[in-house]
C-alpha atoms as a PDB file:
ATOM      1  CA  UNK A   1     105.665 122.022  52.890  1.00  0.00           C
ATOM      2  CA  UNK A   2     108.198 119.316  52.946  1.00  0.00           C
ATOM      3  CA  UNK A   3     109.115 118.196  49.242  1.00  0.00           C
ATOM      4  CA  UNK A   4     108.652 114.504  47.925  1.00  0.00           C
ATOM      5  CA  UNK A   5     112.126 113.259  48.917  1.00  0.00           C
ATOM      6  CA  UNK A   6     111.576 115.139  52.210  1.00  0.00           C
ATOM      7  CA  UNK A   7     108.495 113.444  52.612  1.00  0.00           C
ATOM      8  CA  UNK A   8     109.168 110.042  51.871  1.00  0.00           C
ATOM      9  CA  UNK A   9     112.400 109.791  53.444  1.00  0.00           C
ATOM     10  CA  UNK A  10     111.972 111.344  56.418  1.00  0.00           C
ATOM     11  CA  UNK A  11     108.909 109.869  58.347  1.00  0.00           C
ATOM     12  CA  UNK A  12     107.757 106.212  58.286  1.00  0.00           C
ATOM     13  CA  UNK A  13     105.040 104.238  57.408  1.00  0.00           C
ATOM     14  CA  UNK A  14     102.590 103.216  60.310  1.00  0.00           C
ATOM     15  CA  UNK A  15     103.449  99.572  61.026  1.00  0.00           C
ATOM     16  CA  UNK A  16     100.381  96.442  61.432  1.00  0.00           C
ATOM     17  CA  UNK A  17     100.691  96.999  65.052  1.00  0.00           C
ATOM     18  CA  UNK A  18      99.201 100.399  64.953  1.00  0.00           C
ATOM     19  CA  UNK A  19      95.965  99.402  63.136  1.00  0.00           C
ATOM     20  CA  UNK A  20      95.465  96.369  65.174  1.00  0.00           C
ATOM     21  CA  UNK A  21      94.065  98.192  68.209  1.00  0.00           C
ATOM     22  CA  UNK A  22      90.295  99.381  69.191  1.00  0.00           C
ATOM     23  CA  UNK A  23      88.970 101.548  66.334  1.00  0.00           C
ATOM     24  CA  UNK A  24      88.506 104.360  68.694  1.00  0.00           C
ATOM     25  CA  UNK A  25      92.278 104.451  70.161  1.00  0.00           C
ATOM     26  CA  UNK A  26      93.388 104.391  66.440  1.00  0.00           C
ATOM     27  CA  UNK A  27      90.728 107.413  65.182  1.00  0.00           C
ATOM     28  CA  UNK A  28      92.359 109.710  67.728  1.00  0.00           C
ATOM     29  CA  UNK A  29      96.092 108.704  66.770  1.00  0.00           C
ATOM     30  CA  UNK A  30      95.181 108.907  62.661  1.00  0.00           C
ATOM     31  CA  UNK A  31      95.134 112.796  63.398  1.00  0.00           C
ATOM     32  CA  UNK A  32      98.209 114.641  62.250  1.00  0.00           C
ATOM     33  CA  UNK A  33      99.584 111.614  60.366  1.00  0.00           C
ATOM     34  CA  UNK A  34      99.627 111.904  56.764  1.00  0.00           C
ATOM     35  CA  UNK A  35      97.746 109.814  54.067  1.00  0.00           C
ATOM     36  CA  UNK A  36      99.858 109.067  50.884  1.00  0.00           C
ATOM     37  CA  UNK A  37      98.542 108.036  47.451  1.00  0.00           C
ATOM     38  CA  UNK A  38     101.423 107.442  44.526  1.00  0.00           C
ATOM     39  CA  UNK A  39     100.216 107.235  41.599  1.00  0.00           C
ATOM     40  CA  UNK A  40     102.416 106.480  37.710  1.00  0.00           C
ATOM     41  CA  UNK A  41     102.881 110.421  37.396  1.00  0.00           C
ATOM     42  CA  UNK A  42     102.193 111.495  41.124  1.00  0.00           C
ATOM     43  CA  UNK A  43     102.787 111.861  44.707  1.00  0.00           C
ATOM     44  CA  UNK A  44      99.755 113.078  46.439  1.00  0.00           C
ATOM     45  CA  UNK A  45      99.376 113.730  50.286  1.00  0.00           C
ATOM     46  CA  UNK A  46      97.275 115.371  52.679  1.00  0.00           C
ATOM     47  CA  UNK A  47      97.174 115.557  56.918  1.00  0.00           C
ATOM     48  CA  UNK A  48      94.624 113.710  58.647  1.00  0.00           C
ATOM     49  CA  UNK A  49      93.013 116.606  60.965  1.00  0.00           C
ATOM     50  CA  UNK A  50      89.142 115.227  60.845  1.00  0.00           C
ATOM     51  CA  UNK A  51      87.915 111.027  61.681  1.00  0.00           C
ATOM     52  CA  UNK A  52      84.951 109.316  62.872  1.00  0.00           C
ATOM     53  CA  UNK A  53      84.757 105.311  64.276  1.00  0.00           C
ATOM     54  CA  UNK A  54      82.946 102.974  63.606  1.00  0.00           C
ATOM     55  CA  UNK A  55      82.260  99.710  65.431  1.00  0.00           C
ATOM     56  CA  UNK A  56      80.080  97.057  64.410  1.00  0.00           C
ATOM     57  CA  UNK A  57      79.906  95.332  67.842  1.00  0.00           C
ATOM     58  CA  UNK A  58      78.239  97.989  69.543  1.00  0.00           C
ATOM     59  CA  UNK A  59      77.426 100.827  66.897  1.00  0.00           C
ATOM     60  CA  UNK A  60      74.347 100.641  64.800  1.00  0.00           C
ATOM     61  CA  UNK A  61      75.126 102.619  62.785  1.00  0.00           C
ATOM     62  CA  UNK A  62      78.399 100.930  61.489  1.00  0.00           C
ATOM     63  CA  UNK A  63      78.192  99.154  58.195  1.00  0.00           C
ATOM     64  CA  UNK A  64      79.148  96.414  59.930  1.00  0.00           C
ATOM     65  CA  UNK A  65      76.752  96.211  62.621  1.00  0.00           C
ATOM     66  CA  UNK A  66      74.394  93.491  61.317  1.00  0.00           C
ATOM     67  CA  UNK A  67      77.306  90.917  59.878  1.00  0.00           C
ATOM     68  CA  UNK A  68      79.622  89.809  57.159  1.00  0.00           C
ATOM     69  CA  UNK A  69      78.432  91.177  53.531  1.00  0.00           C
ATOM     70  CA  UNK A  70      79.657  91.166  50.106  1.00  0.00           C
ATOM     71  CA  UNK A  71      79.612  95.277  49.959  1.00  0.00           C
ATOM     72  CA  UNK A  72      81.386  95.679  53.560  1.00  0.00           C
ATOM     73  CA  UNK A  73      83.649  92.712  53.329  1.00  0.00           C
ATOM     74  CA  UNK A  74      86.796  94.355  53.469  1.00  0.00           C
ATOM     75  CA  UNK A  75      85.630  95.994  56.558  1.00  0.00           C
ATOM     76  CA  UNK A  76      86.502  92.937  58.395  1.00  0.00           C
ATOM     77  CA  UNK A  77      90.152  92.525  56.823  1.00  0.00           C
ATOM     78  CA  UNK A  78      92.613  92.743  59.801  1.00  0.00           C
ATOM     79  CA  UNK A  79      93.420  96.471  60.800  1.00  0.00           C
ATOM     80  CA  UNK A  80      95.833  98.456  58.461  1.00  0.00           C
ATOM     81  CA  UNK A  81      93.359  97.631  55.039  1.00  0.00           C
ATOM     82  CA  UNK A  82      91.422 100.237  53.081  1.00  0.00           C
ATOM     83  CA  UNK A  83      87.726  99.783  53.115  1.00  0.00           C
ATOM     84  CA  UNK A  84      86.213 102.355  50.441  1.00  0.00           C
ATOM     85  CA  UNK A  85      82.345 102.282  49.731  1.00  0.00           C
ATOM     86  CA  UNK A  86      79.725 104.127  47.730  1.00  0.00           C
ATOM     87  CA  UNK A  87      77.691 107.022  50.082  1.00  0.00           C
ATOM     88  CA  UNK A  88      73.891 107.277  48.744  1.00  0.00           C
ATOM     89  CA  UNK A  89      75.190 106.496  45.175  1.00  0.00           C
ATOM     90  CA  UNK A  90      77.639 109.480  44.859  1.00  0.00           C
ATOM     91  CA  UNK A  91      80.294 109.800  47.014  1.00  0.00           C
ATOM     92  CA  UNK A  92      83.336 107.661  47.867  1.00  0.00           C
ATOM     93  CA  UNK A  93      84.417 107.207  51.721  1.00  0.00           C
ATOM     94  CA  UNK A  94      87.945 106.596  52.263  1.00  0.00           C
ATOM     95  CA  UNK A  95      88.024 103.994  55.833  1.00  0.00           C
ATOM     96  CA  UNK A  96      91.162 102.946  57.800  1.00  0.00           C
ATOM     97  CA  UNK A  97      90.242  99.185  58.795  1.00  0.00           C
ATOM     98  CA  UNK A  98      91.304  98.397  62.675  1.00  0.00           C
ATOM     99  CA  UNK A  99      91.491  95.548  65.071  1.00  0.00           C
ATOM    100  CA  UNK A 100      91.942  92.337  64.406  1.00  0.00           C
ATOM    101  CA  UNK A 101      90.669  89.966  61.334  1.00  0.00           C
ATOM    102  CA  UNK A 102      87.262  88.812  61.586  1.00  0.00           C
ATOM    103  CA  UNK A 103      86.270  91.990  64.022  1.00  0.00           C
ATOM    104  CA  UNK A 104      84.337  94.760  61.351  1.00  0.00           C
ATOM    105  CA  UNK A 105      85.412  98.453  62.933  1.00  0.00           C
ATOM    106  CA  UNK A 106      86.815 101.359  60.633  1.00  0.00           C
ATOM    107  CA  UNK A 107      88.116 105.187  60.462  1.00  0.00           C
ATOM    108  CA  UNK A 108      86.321 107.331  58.175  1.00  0.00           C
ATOM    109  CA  UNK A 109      88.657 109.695  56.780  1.00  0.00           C
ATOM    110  CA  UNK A 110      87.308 113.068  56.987  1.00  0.00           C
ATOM    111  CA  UNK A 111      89.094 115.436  56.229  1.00  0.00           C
ATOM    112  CA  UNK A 112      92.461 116.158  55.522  1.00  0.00           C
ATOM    113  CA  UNK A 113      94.905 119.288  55.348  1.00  0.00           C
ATOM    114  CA  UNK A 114      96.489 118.990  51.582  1.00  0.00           C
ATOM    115  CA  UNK A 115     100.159 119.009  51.497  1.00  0.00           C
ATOM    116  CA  UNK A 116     101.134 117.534  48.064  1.00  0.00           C
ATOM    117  CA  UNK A 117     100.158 117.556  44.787  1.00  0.00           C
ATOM    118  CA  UNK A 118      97.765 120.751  45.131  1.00  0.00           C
ATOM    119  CA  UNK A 119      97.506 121.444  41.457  1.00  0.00           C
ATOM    120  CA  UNK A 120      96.351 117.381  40.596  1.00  0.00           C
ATOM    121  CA  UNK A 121      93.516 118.329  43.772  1.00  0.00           C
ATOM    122  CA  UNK A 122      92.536 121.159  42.416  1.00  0.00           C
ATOM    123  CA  UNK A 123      92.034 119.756  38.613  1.00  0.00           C
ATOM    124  CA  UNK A 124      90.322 116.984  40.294  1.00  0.00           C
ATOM    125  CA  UNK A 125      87.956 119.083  42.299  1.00  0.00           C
ATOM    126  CA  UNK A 126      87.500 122.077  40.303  1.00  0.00           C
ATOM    127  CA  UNK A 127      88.750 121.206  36.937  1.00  0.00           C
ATOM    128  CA  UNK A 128      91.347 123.680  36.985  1.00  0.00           C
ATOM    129  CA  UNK A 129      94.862 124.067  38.537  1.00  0.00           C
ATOM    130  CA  UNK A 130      94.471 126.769  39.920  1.00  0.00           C
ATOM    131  CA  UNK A 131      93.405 128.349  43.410  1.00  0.00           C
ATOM    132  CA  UNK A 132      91.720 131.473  42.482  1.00  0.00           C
ATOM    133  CA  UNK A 133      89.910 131.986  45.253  1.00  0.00           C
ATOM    134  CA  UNK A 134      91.109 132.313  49.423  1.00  0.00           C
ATOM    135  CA  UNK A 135      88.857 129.501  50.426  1.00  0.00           C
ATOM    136  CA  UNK A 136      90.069 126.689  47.404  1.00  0.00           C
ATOM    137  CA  UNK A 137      92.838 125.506  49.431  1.00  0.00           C
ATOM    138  CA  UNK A 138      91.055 124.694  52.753  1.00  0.00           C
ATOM    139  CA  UNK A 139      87.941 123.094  50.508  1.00  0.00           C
ATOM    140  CA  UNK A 140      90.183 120.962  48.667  1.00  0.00           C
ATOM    141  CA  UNK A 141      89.981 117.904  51.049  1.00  0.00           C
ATOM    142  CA  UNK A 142      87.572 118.968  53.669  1.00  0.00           C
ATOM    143  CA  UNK A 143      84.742 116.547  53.223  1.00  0.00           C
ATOM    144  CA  UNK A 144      85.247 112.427  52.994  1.00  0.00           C
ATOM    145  CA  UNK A 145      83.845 112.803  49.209  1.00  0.00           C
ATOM    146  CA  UNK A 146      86.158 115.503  48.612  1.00  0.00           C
ATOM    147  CA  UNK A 147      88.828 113.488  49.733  1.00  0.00           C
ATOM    148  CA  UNK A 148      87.876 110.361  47.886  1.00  0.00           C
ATOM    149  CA  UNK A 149      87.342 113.065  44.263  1.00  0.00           C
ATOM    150  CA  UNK A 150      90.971 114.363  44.981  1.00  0.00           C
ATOM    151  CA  UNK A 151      92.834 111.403  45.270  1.00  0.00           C
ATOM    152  CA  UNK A 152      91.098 109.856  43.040  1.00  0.00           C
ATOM    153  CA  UNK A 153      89.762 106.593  45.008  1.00  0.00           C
ATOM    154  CA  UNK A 154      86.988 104.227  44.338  1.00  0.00           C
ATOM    155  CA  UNK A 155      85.563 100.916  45.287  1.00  0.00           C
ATOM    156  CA  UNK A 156      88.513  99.290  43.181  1.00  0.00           C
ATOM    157  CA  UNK A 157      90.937 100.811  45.975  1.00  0.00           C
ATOM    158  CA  UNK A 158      89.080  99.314  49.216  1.00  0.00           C
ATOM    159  CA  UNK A 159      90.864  96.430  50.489  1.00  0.00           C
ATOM    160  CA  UNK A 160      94.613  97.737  50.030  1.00  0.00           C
ATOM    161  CA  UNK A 161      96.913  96.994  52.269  1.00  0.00           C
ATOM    162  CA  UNK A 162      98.252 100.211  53.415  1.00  0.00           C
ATOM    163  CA  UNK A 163     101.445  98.544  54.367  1.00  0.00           C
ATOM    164  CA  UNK A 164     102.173  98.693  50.579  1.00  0.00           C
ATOM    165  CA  UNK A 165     103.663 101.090  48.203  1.00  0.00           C
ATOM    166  CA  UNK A 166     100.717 102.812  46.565  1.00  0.00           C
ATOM    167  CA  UNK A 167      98.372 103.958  49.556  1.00  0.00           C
ATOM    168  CA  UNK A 168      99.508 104.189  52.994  1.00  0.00           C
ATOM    169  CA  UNK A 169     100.072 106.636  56.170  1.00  0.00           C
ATOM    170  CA  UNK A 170     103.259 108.262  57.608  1.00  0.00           C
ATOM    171  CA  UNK A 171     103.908 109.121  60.807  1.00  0.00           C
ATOM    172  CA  UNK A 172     103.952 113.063  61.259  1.00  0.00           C
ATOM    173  CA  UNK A 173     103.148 115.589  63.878  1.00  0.00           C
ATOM    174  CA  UNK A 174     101.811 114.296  67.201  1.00  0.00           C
ATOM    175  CA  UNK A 175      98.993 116.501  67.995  1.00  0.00           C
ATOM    176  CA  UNK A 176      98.478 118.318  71.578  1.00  0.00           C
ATOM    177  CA  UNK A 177      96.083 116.278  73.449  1.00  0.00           C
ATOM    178  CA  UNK A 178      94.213 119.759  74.191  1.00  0.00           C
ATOM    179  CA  UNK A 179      94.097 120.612  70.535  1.00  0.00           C
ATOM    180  CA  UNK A 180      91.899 117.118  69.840  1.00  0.00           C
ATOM    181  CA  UNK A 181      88.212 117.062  70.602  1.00  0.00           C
ATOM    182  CA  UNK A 182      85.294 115.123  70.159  1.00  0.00           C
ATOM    183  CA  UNK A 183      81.930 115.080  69.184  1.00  0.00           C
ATOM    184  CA  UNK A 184      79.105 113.163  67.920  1.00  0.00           C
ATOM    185  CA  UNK A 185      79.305 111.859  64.107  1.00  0.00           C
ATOM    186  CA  UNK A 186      77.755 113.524  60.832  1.00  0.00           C
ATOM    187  CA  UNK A 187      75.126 112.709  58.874  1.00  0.00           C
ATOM    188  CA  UNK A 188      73.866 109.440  60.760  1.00  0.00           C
ATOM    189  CA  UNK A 189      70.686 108.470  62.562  1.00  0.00           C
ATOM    190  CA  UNK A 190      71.592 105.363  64.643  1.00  0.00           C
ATOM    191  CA  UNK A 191      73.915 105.389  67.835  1.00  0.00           C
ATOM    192  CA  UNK A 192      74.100 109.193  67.320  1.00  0.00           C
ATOM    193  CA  UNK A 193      75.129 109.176  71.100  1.00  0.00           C
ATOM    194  CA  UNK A 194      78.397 108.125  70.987  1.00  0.00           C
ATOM    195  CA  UNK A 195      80.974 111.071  70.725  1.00  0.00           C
ATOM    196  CA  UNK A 196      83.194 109.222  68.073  1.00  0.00           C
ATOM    197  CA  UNK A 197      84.059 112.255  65.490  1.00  0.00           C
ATOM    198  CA  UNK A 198      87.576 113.426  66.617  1.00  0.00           C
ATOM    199  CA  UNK A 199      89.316 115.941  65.175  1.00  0.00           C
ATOM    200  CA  UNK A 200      91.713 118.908  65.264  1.00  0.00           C
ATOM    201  CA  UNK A 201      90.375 121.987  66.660  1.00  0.00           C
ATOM    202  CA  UNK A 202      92.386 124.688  65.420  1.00  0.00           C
ATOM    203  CA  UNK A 203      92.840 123.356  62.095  1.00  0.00           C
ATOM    204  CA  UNK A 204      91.115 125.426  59.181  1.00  0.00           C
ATOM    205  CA  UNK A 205      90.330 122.364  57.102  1.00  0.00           C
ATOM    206  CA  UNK A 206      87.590 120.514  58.791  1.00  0.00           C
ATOM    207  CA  UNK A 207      84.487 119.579  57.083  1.00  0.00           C
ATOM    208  CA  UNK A 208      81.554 121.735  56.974  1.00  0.00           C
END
């Protein structure tokens, strides 16, 4: 695992550009890049091996689908913002806004691979430091609650810019095109056809 320094210096942030394209083309080139939280006490990364899109112009079940709201307002930010939001009153999702301002389409994170600060996850998520048992690690960040618990996100984080200092995404491994597949998203029942979960195939940490 590359150290903080290593980390920081070596491999940039993703620029404006890169979240200003369709939601789908940005999903598939998320994977392998690494999400970055720094907190007063911590650095905190993980690998982005797991995404679904969403697009409110022709995906019903987007959260943007039916128009502008107070809840998914940030959704429609221009591409490169956070958009974080409550799942059935439990869960936080951590989104990647894309496309331009005014448009409404999103990443959902996930999973991720953890690669820094492994003790803070594992307080976080189990209330201990430790990893006592084989499968800790790869359940650490393997579910976009999971995620959200670990790096401690809520509703106060959506609409960062992740062009900033305190949340944003390096550049990192580019990921065989063989290695990424698709399928069709978790856990919805509208526009279930659409084969907009991507992730990476060999990894160990997808969600269950």
């Amino acid at each position: 695992m590359p150290s903080d320094f290593e980390l920081l210096q070596n491999h940039k942030k993703l620029n404006r550009e890169f979240y200003l394209r369709p939601v789908v083309k940005v999903a598939k080139n998320l994977l392998g890049k690494i999400f970055v939280k720094i907190e007063k006490d911590n650095l905190l990364a993980g690998v982005i091996v797991e995404v679904e899109a969403y697009d409110g112009v022709k995906d019903e079940a987007s959260h943007s689908f039916r128009g502008l709201t107070k809840r998914n307002r940030h959704m429609f930010f221009e591409g490169g913002f956070t958009y974080v939001y409550l799942s059935y009153g439990v869960h936080n999702c951590l989104n990647v806004v894309t496309g331009k301002k005014g448009y409404g389409a999103a990443v959902l994170i996930r999973a991720m691979e953890p690669l820094i600060g492994i003790s803070t996850f594992a307080l976080r998520r189990f209330r201990r430091k430790e990893l006592l048992y084989k499968k800790d690690f790869q359940n650490l960040l393997n579910g976009p609650g999971k995620i959200c618990q670990a790096f401690n996100l809520t509703r106060d984080d959506s609409g960062k810019d992740l062009l900033q200092d305190e949340l944003f995404i390096l550049d990192y491994k580019k990921i065989n095109k063989k290695l990424i597949k698709s399928s069709q998203r978790i856990g919805i029942s509208k526009s279930v056809y659409l084969p907009w979960r991507f992730f990476i195939s060999n990894s160990k940490f997808l969600s269950r």
